[in-house]
N, C-alpha and C. Protein backbone atom coordinates (compact mmCIF):
# COMPACT_ATOMS: atom_id res chain seq x y z
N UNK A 1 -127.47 27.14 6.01
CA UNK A 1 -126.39 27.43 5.09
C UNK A 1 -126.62 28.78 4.40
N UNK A 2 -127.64 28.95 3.63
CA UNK A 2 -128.22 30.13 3.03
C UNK A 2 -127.81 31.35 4.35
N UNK A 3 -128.47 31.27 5.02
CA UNK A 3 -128.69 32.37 6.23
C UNK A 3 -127.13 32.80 6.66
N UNK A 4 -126.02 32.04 6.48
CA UNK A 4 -124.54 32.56 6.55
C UNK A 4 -124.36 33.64 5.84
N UNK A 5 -125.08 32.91 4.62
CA UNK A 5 -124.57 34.39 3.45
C UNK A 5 -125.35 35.83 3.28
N UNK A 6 -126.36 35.28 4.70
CA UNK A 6 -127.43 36.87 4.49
C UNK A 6 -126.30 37.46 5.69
N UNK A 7 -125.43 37.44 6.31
CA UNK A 7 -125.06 37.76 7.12
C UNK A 7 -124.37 39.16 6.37
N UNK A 8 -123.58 40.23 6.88
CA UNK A 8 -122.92 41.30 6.38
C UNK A 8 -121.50 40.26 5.87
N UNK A 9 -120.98 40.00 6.73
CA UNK A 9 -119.52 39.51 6.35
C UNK A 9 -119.76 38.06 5.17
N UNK A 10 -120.97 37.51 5.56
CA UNK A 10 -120.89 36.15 4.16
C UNK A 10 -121.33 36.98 3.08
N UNK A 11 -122.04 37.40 3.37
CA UNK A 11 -122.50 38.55 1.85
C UNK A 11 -121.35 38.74 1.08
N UNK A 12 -120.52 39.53 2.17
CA UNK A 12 -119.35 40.16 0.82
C UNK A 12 -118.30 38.71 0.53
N UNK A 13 -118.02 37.87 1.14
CA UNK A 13 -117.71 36.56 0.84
C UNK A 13 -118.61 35.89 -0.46
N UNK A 14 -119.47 35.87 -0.41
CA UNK A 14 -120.39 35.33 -1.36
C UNK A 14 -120.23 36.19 -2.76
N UNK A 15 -120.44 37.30 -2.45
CA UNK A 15 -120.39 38.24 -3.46
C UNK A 15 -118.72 38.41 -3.85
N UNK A 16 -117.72 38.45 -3.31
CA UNK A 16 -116.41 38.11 -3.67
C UNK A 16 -116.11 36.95 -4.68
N UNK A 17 -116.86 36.06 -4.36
CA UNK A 17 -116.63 34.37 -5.02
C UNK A 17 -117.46 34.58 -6.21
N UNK A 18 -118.38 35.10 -6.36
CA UNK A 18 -119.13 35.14 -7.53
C UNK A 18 -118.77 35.86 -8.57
N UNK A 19 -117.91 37.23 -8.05
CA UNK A 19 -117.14 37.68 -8.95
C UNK A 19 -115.64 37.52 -9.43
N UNK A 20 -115.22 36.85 -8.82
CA UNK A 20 -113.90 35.84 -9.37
C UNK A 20 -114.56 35.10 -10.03
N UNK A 21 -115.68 34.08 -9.99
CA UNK A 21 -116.36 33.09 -10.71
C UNK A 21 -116.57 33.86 -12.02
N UNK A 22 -117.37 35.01 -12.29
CA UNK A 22 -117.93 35.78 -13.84
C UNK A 22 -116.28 35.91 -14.16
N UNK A 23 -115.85 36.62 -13.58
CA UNK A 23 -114.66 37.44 -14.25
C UNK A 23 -113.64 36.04 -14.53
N UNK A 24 -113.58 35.01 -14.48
CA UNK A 24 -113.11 33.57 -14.48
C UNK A 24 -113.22 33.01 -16.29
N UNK A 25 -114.89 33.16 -16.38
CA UNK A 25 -115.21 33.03 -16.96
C UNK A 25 -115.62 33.81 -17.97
N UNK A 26 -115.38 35.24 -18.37
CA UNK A 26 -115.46 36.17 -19.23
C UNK A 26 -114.31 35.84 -20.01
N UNK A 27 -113.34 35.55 -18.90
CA UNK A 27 -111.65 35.46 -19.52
C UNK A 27 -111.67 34.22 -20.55
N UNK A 28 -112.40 33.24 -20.20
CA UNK A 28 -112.53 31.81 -20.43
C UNK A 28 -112.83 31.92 -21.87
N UNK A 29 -114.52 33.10 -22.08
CA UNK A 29 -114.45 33.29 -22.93
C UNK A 29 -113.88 33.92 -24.22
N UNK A 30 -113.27 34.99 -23.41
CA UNK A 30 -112.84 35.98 -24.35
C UNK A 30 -111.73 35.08 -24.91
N UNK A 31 -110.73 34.36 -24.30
CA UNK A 31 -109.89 33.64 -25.21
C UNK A 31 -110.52 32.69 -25.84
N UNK A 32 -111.79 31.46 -25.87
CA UNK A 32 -111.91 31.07 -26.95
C UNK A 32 -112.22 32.06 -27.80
N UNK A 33 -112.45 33.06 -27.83
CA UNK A 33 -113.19 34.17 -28.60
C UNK A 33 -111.83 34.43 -29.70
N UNK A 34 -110.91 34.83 -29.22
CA UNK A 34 -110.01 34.85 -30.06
C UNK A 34 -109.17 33.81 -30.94
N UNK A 35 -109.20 32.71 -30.28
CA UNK A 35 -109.18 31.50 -30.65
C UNK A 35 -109.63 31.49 -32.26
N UNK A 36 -110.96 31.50 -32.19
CA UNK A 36 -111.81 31.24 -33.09
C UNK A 36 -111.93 32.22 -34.28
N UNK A 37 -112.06 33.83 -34.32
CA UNK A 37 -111.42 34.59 -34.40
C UNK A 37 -110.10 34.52 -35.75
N UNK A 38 -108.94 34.11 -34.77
CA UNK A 38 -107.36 33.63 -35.37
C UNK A 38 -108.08 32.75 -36.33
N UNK A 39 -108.78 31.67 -36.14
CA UNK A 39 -109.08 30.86 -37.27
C UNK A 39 -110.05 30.99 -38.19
N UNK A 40 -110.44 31.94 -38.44
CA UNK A 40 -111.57 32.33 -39.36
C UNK A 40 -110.51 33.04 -40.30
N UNK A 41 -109.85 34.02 -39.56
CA UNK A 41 -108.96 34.82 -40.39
C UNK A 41 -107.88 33.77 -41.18
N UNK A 42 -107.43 32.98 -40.59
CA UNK A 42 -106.55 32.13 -41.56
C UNK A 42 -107.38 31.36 -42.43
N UNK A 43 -108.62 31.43 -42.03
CA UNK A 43 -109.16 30.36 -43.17
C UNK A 43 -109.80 31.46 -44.54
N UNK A 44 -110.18 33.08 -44.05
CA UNK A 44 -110.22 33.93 -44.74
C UNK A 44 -108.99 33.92 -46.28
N UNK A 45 -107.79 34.05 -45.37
CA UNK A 45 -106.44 34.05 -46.40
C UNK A 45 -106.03 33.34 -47.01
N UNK A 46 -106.18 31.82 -46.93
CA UNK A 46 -106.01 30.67 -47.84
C UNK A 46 -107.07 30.89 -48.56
N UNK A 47 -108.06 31.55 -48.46
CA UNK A 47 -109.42 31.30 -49.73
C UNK A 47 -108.87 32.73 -50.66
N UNK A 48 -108.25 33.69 -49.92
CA UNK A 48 -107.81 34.47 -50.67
C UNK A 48 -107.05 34.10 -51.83
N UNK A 49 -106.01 33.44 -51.20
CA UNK A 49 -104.57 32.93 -51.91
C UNK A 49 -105.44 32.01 -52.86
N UNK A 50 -106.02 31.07 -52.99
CA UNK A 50 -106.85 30.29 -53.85
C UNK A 50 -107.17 31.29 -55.22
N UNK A 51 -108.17 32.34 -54.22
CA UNK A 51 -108.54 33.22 -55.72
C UNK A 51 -107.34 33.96 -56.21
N UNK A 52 -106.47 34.42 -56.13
CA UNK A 52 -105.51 34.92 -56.15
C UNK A 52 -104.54 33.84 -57.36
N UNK A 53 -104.73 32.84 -57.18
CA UNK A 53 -103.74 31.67 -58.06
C UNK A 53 -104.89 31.63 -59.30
N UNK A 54 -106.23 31.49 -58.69
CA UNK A 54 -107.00 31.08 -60.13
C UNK A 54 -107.32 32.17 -60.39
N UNK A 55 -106.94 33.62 -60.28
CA UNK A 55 -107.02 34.85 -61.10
C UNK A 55 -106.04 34.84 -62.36
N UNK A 56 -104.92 34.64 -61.58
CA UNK A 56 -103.77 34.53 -62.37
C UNK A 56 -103.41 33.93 -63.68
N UNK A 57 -104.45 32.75 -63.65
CA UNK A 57 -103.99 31.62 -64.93
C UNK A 57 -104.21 31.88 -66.28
């Protein structure tokens, strides 16, 4: 099985699949990345708005 992929043509097969696989998964991450991100920042602005009301009083 191994020895297919030492071949010239499984090589770049192998090496094709592995980089759809990273680049799959960069994406995977990068959106939870933003995900998480979006929610820090909203949880940033309600703590704002908090101090913002008990400045006020």
């Amino acid at each position: 099985m191994l020895s297919h992929y030492l071949t010239t043509n499984g090589f770049m097969i192998f090496k094709e699949a592995m980089m759809k696989a990273i680049s799959l998964l960069l994406a995977v991450l990068f959106l939870a990345g933003c995900n998480t991100v979006e929610g820090i920042g909203k949880d940033l602005k309600k703590g704002g708005e908090k101090l913002e009301k008990a400045a006020s009083k």
